[in-house]
N, C-alpha and C. Protein backbone atom coordinates (compact mmCIF):
# COMPACT_ATOMS: atom_id res chain seq x y z
N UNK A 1 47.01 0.38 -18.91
CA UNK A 1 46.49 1.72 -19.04
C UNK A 1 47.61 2.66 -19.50
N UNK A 2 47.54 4.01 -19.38
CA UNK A 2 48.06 4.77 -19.84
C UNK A 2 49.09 5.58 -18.35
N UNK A 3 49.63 6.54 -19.58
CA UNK A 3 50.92 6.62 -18.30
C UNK A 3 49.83 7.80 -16.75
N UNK A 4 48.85 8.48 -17.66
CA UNK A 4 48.13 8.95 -16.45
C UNK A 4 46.99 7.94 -15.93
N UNK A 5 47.47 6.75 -15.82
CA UNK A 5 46.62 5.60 -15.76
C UNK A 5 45.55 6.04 -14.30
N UNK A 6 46.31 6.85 -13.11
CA UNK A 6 44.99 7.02 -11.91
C UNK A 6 43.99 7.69 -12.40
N UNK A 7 44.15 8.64 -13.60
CA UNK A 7 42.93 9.63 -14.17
C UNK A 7 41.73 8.45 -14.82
N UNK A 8 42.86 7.58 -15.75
CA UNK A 8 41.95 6.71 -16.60
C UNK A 8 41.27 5.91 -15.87
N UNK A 9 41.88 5.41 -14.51
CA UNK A 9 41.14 4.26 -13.74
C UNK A 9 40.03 5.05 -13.07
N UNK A 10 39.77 6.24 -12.66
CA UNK A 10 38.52 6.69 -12.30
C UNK A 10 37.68 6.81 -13.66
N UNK A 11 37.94 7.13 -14.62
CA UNK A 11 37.25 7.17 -15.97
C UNK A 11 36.62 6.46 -15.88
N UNK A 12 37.33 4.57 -16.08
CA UNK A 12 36.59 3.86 -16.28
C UNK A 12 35.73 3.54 -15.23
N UNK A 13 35.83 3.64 -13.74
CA UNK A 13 35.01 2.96 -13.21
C UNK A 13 33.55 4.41 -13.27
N UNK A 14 33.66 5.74 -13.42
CA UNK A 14 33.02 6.54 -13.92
C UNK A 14 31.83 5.88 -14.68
N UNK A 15 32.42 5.93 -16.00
CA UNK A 15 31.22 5.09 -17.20
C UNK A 15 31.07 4.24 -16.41
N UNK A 16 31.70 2.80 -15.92
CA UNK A 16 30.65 2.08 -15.50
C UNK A 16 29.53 2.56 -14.40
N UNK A 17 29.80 3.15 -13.73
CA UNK A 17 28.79 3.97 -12.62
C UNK A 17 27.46 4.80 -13.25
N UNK A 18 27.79 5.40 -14.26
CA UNK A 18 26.80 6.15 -14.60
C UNK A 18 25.70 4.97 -16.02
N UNK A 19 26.65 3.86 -16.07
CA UNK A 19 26.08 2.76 -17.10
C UNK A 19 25.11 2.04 -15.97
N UNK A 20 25.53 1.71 -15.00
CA UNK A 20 24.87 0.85 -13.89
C UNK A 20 23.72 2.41 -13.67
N UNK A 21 23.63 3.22 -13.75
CA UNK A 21 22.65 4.28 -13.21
C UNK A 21 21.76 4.62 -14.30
N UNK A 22 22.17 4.41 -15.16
CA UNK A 22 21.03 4.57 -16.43
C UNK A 22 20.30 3.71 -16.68
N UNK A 23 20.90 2.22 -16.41
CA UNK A 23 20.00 1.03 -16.70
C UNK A 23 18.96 1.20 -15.27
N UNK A 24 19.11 1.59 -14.14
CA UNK A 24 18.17 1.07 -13.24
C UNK A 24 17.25 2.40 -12.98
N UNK A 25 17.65 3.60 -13.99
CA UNK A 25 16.78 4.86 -14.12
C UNK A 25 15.45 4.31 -15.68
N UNK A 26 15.94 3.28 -15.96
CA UNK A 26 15.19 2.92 -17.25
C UNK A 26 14.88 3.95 -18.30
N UNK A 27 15.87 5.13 -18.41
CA UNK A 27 15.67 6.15 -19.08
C UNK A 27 16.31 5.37 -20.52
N UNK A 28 17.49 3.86 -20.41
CA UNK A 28 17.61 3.61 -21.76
C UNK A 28 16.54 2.98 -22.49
N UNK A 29 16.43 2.40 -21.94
CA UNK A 29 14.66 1.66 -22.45
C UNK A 29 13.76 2.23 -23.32
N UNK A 30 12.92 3.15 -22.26
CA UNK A 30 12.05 4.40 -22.71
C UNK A 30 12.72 5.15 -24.11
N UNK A 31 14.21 5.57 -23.70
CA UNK A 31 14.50 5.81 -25.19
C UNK A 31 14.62 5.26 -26.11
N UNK A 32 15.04 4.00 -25.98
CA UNK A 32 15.61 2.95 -27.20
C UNK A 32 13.78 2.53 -27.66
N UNK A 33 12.95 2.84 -26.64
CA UNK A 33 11.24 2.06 -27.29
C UNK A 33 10.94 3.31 -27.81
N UNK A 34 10.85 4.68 -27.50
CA UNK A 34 10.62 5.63 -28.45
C UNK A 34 11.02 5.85 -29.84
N UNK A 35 12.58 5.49 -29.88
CA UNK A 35 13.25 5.92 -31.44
C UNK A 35 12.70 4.62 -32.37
N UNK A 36 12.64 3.91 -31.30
CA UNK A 36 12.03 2.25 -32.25
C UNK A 36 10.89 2.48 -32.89
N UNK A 37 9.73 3.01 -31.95
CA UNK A 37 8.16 2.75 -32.55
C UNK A 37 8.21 4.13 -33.34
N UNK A 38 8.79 5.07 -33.44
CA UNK A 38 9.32 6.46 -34.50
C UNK A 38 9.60 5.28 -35.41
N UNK A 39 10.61 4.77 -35.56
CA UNK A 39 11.36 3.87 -37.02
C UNK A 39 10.24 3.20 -37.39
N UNK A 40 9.51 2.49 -36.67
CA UNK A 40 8.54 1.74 -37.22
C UNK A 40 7.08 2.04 -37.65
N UNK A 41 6.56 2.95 -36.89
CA UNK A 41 5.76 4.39 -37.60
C UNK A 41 6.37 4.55 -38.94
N UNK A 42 7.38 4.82 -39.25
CA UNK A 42 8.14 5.64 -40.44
C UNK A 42 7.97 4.21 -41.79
N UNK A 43 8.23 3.04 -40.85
CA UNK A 43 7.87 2.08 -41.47
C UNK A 43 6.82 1.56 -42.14
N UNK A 44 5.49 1.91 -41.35
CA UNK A 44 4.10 1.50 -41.85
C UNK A 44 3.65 2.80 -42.85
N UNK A 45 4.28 4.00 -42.85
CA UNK A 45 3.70 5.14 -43.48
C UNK A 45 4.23 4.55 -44.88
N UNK A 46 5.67 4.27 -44.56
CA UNK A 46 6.24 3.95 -46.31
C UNK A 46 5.20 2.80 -47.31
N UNK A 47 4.85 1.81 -46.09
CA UNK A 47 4.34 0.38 -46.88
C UNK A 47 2.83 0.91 -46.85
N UNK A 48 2.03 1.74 -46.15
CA UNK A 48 0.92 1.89 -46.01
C UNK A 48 0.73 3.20 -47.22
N UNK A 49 0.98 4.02 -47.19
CA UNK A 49 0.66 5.70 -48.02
C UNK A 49 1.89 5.63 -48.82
N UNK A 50 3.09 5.69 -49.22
CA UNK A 50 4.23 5.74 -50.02
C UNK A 50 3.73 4.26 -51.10
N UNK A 51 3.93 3.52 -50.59
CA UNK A 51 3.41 2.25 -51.53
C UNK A 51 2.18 1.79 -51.68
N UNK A 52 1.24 2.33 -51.70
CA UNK A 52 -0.07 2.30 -52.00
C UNK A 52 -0.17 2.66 -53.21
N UNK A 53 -0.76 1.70 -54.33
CA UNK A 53 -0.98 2.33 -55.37
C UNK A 53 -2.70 1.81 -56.18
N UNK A 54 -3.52 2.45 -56.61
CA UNK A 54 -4.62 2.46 -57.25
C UNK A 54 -4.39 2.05 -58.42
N UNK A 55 -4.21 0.86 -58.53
CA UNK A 55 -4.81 0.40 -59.78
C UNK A 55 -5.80 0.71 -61.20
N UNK A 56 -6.69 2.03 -60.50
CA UNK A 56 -7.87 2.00 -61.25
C UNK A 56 -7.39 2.95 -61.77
N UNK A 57 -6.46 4.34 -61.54
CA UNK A 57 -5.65 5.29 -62.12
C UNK A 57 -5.37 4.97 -63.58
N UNK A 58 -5.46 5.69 -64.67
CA UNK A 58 -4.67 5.62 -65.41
C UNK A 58 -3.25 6.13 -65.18
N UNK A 59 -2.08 5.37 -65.98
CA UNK A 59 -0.54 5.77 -65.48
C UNK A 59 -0.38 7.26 -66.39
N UNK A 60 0.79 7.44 -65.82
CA UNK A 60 1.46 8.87 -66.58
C UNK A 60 2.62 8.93 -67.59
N UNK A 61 2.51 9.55 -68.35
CA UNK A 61 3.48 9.51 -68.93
C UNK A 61 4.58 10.69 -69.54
N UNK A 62 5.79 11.19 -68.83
CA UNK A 62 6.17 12.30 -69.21
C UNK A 62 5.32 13.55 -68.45
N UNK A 63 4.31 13.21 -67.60
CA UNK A 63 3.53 14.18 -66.69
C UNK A 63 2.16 14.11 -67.61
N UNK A 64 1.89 13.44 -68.31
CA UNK A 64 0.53 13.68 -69.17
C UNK A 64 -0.07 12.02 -69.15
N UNK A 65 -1.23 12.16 -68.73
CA UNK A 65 -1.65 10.62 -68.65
C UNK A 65 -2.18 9.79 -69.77
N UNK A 66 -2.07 8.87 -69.52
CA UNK A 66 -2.17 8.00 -71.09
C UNK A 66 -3.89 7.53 -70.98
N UNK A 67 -3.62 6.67 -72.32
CA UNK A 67 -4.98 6.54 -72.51
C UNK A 67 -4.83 4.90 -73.00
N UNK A 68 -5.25 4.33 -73.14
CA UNK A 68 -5.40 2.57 -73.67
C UNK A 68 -4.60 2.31 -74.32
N UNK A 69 -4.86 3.52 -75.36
CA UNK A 69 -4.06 3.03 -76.74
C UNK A 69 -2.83 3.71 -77.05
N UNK A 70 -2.71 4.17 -75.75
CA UNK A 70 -1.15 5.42 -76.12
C UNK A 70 -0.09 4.57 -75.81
N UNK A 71 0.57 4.64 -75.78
CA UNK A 71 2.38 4.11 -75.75
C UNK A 71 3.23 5.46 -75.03
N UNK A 72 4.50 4.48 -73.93
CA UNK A 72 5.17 5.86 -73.45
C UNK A 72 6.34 5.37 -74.22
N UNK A 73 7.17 6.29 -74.10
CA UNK A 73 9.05 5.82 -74.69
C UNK A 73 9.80 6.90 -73.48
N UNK A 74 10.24 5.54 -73.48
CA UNK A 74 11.53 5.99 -72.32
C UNK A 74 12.97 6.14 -72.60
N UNK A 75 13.56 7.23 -71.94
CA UNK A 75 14.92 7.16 -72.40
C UNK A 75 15.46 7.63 -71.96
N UNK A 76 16.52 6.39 -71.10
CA UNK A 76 17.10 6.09 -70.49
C UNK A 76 18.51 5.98 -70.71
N UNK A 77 19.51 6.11 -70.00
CA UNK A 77 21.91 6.08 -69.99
C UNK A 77 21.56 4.60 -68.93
N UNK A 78 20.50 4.78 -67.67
CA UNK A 78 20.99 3.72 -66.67
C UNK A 78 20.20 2.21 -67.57
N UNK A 79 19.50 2.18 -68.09
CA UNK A 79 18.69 1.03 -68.11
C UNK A 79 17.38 1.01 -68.16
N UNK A 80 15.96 0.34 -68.53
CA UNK A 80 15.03 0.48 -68.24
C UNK A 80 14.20 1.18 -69.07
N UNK A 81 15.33 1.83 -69.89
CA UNK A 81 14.32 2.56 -71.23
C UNK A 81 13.64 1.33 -72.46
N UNK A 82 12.74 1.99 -72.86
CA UNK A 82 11.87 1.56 -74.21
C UNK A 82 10.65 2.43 -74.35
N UNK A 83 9.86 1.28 -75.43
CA UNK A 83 8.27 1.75 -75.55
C UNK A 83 8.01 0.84 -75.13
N UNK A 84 6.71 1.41 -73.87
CA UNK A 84 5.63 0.57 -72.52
C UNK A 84 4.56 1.35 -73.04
N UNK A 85 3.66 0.07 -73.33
CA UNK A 85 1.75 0.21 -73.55
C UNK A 85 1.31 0.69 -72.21
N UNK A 86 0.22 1.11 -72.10
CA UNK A 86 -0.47 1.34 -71.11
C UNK A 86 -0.15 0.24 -69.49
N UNK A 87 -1.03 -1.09 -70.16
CA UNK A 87 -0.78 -2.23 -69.15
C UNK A 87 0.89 -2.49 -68.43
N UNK A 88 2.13 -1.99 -69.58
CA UNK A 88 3.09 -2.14 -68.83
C UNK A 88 3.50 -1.34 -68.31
N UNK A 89 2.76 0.19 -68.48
CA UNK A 89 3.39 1.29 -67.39
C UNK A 89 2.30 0.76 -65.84
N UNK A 90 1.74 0.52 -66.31
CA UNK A 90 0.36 0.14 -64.71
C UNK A 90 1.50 -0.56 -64.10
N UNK A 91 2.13 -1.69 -65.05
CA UNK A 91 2.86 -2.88 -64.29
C UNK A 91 4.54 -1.90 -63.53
N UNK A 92 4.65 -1.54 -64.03
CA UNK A 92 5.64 -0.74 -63.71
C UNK A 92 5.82 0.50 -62.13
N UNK A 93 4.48 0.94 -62.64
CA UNK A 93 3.91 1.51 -61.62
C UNK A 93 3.77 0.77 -60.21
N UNK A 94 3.25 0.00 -60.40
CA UNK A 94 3.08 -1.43 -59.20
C UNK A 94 4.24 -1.86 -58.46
N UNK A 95 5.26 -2.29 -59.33
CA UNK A 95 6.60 -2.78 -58.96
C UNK A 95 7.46 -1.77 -58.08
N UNK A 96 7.13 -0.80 -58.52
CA UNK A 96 7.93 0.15 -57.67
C UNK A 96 7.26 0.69 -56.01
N UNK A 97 6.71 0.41 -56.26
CA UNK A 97 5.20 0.70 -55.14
C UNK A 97 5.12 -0.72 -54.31
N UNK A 98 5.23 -1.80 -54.59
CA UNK A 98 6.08 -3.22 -54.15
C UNK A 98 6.93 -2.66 -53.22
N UNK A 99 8.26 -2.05 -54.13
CA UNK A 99 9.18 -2.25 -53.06
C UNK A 99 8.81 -1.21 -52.00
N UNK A 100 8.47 -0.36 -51.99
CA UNK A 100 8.13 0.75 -50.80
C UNK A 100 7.45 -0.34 -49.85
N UNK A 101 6.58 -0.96 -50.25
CA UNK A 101 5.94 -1.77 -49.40
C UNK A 101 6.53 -2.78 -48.68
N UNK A 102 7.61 -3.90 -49.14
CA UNK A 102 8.35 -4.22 -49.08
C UNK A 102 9.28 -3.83 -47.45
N UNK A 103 9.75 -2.35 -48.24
CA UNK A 103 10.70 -2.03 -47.00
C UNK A 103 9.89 -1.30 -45.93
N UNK A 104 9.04 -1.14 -46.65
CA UNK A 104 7.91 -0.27 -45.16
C UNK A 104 7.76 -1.52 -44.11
N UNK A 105 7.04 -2.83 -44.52
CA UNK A 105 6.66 -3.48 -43.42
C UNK A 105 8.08 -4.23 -42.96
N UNK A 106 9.40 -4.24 -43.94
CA UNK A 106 10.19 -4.97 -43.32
C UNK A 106 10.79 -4.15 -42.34
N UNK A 107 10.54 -2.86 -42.77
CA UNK A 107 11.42 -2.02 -41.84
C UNK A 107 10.70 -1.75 -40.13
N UNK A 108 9.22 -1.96 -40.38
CA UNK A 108 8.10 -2.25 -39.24
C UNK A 108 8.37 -3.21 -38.60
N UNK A 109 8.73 -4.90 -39.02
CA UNK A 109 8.98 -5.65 -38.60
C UNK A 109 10.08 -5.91 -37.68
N UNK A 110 11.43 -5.57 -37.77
CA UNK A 110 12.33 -4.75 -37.11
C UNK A 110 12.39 -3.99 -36.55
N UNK A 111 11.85 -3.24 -36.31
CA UNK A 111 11.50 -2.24 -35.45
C UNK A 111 10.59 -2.81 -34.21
N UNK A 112 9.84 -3.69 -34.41
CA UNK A 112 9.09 -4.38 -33.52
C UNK A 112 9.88 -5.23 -32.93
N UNK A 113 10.36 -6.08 -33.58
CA UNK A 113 11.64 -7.32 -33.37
C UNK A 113 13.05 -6.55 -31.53
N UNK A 114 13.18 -5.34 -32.42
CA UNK A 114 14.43 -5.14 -32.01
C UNK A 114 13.32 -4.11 -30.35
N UNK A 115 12.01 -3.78 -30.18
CA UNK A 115 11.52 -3.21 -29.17
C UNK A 115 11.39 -4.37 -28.74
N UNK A 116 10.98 -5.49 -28.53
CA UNK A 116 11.03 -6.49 -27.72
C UNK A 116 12.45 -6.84 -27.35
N UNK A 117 13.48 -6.72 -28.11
CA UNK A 117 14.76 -7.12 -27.53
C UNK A 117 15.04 -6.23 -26.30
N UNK A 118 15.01 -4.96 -27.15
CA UNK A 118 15.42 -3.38 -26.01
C UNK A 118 14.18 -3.78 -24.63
N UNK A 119 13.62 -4.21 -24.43
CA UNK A 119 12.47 -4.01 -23.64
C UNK A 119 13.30 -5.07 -22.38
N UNK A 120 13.37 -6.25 -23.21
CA UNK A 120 14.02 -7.30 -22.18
C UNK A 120 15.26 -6.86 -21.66
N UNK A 121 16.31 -6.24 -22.48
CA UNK A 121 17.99 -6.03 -22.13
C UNK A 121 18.23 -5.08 -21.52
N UNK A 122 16.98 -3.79 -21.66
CA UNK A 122 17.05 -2.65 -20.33
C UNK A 122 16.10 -2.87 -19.50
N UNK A 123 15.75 -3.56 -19.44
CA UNK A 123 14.89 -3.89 -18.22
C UNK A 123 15.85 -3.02 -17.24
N UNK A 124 15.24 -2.18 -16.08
CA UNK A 124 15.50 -1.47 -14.79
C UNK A 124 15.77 -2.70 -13.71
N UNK A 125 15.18 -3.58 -13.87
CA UNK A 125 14.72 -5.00 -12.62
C UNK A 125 16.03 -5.21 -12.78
N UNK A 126 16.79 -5.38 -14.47
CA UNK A 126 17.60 -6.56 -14.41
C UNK A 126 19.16 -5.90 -13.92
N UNK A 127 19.51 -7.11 -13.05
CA UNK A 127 21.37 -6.48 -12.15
C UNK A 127 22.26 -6.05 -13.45
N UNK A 128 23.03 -4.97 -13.05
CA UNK A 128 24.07 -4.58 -13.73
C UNK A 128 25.36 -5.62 -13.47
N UNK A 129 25.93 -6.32 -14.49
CA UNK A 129 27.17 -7.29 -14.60
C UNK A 129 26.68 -8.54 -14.28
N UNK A 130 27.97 -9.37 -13.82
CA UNK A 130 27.79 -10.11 -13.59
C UNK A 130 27.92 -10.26 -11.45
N UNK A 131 27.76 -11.55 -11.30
CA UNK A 131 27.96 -11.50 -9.71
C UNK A 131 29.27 -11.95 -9.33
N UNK A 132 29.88 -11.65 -8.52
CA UNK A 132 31.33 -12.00 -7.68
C UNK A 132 30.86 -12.75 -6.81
N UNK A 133 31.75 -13.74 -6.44
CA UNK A 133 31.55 -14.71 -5.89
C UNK A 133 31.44 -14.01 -4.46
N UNK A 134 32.69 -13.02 -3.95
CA UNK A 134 33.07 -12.49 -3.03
C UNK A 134 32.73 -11.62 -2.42
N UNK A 135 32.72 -11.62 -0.73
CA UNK A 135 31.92 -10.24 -0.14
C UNK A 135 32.68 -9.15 -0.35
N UNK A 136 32.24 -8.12 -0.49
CA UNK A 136 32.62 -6.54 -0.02
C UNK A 136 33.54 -5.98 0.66
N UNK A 137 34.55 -5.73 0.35
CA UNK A 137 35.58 -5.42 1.55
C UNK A 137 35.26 -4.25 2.36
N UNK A 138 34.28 -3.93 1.81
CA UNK A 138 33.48 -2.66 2.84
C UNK A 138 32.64 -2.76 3.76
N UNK A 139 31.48 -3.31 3.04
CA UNK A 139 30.13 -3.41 4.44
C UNK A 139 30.06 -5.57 4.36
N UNK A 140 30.78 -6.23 3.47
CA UNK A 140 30.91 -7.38 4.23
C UNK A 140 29.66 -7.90 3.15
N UNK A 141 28.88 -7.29 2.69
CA UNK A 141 27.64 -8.17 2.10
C UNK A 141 28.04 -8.74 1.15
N UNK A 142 27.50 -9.93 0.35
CA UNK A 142 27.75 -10.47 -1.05
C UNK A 142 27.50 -9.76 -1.65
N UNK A 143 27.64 -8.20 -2.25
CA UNK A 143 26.42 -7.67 -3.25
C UNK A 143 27.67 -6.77 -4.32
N UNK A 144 28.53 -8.34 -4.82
CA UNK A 144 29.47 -6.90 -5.71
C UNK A 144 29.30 -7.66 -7.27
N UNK A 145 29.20 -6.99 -8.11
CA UNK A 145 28.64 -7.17 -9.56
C UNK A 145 30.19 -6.66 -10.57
N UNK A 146 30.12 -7.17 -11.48
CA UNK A 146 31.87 -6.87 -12.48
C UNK A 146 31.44 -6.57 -13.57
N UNK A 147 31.81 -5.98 -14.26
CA UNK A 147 31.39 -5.95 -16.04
C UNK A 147 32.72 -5.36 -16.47
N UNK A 148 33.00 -5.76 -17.84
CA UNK A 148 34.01 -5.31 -18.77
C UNK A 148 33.52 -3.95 -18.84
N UNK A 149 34.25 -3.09 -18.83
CA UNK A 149 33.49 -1.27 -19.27
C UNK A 149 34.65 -0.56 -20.05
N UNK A 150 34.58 -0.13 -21.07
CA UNK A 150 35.30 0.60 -22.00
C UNK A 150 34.98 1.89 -21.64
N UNK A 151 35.86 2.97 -21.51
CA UNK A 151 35.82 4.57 -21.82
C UNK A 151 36.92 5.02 -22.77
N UNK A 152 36.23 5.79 -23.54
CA UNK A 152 36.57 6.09 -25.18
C UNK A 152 36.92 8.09 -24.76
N UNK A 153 38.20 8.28 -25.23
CA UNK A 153 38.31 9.62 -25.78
C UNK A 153 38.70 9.77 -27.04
N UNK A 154 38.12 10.69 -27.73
CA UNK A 154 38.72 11.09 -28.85
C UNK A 154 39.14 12.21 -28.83
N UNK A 155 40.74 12.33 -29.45
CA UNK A 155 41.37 13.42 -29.61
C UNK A 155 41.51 13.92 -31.17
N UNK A 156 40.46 14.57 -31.75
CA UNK A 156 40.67 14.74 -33.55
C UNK A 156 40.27 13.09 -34.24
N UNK A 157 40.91 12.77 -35.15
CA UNK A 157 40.60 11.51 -35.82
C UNK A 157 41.07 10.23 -34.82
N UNK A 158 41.78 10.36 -33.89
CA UNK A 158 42.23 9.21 -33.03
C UNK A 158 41.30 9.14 -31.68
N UNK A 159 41.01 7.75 -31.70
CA UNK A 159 40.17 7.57 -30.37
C UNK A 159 40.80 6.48 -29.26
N UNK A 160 40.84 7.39 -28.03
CA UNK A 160 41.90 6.32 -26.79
C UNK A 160 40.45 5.11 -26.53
N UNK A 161 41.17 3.95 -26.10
CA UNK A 161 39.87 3.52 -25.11
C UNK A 161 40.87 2.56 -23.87
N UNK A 162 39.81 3.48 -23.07
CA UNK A 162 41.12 2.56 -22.30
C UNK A 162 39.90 1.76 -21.32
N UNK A 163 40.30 0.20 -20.83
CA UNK A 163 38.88 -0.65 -20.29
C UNK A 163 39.82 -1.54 -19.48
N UNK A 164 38.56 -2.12 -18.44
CA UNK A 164 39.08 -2.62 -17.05
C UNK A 164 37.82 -3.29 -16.82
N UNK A 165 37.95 -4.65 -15.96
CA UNK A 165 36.71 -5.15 -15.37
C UNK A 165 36.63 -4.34 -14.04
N UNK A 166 35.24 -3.67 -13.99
CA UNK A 166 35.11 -2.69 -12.74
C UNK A 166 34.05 -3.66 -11.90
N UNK A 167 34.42 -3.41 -10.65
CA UNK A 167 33.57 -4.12 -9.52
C UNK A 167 33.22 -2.97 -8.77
N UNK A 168 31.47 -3.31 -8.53
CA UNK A 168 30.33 -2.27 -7.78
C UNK A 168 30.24 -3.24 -6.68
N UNK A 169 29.89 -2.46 -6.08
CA UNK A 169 29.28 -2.87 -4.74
C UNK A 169 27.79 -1.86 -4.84
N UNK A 170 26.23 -2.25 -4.03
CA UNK A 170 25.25 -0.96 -3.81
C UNK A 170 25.92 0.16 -3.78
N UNK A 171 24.94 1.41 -4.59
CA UNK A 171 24.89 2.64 -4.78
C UNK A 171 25.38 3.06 -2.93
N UNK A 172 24.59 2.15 -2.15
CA UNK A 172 24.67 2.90 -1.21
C UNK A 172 25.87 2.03 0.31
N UNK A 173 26.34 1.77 -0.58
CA UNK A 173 27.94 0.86 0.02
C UNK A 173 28.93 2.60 -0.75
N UNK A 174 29.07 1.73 -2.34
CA UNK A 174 29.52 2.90 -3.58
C UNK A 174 31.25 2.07 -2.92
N UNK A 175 31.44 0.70 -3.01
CA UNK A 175 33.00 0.34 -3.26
C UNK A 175 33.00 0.54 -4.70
N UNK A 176 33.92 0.23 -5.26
CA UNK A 176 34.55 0.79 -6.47
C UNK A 176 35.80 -0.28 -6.86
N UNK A 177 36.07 -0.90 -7.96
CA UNK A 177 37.61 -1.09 -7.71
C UNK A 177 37.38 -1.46 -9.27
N UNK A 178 39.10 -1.73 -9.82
CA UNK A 178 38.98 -1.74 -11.73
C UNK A 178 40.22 -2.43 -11.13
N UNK A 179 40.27 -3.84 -12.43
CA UNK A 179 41.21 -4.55 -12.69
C UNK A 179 41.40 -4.82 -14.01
N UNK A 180 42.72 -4.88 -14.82
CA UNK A 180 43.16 -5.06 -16.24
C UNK A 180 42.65 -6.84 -16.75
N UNK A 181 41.63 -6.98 -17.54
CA UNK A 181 41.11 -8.09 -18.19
C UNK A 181 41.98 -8.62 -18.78
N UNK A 182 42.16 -10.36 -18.02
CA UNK A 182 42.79 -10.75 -18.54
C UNK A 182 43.26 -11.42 -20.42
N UNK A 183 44.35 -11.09 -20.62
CA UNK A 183 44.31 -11.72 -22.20
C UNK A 183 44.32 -13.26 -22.59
């Protein structure tokens, strides 16, 4: 740790305390399944209404719509320019409307993927760390749990982190202790 290392050693066992209190408040959950089914909403709108395209439309060309026998000309610095008949602006039209679709449901799919992950990994039920073999030097019970826990300051462009395996004991014991992980 650092040379005010007693400040940093409450730090860290701090974050871990309030990490062990958020998982069993399930407030990360609830959030991480809200911003998810938002992303994935955002997902089905793109592949559903953004990439939806009517076929039966005639295409446009230059803002004025064509007709069978019209021709567009494109012109283009990146690529992609020419003269496109009718049938290849339709086709054109399509392809691009593909990919919206594309990333709409892939981006849906993921979004689903990753709410079943979040659902299982914040689980409230599930123990914070791992288990210690060892009782409590406080109330004597088996009930002390360890996890690696990082606490991060940033001062301007530089960020401290200073981390310790912290051991809990119950909220309502509240032992405490941080040891330097070994290398």
């Amino acid at each position: 740790m650092a040379a005010d290392g007693s400040n940093m050693t409450h730090a860290v066992i701090e974050t871990a305390v309030k990490e062990r209190n958020r998982l069993h408040t399930g407030r990360s959950r609830i959030t991480a399944l809200v911003v998810l089914g938002f992303l994935g909403a955002i997902g089905l709108f793109l592949a559903l209404v953004v990439g939806k395209a009517d076929a039966n439309t005639a295409p446009t060309c230059d803002g004025r719509t064509m007709t069978r026998h019209s021709e567009c000309r494109i012109w283009s610095n990146h690529g992609g320019g020419g003269t496109y008949s009718y049938d290849e602006m339709i086709d054109r039209r399509e392809s691009s409307h593909q990919v919206w679709r594309v990333v709409g449901f892939g981006g849906a799919a993921l979004a689903v993927v990753l709410m079943a992950v979040s659902a299982t990994k914040l689980d409230p039920k599930r123990p914070w760390g791992k288990p210690v073999d060892a009782s409590c030097p406080r109330c004597h019970q088996p009930t002390l749990r360890e996890k690696l826990t990082v606490h991060s300051i940033s001062k301007g462009r530089t960020t401290y982190r200073y981390s310790g395996i912290v051991t809990l004991c119950t909220p309502v014991c509240g032992f405490t202790s941080v040891r330097q992980r070994q290398r």
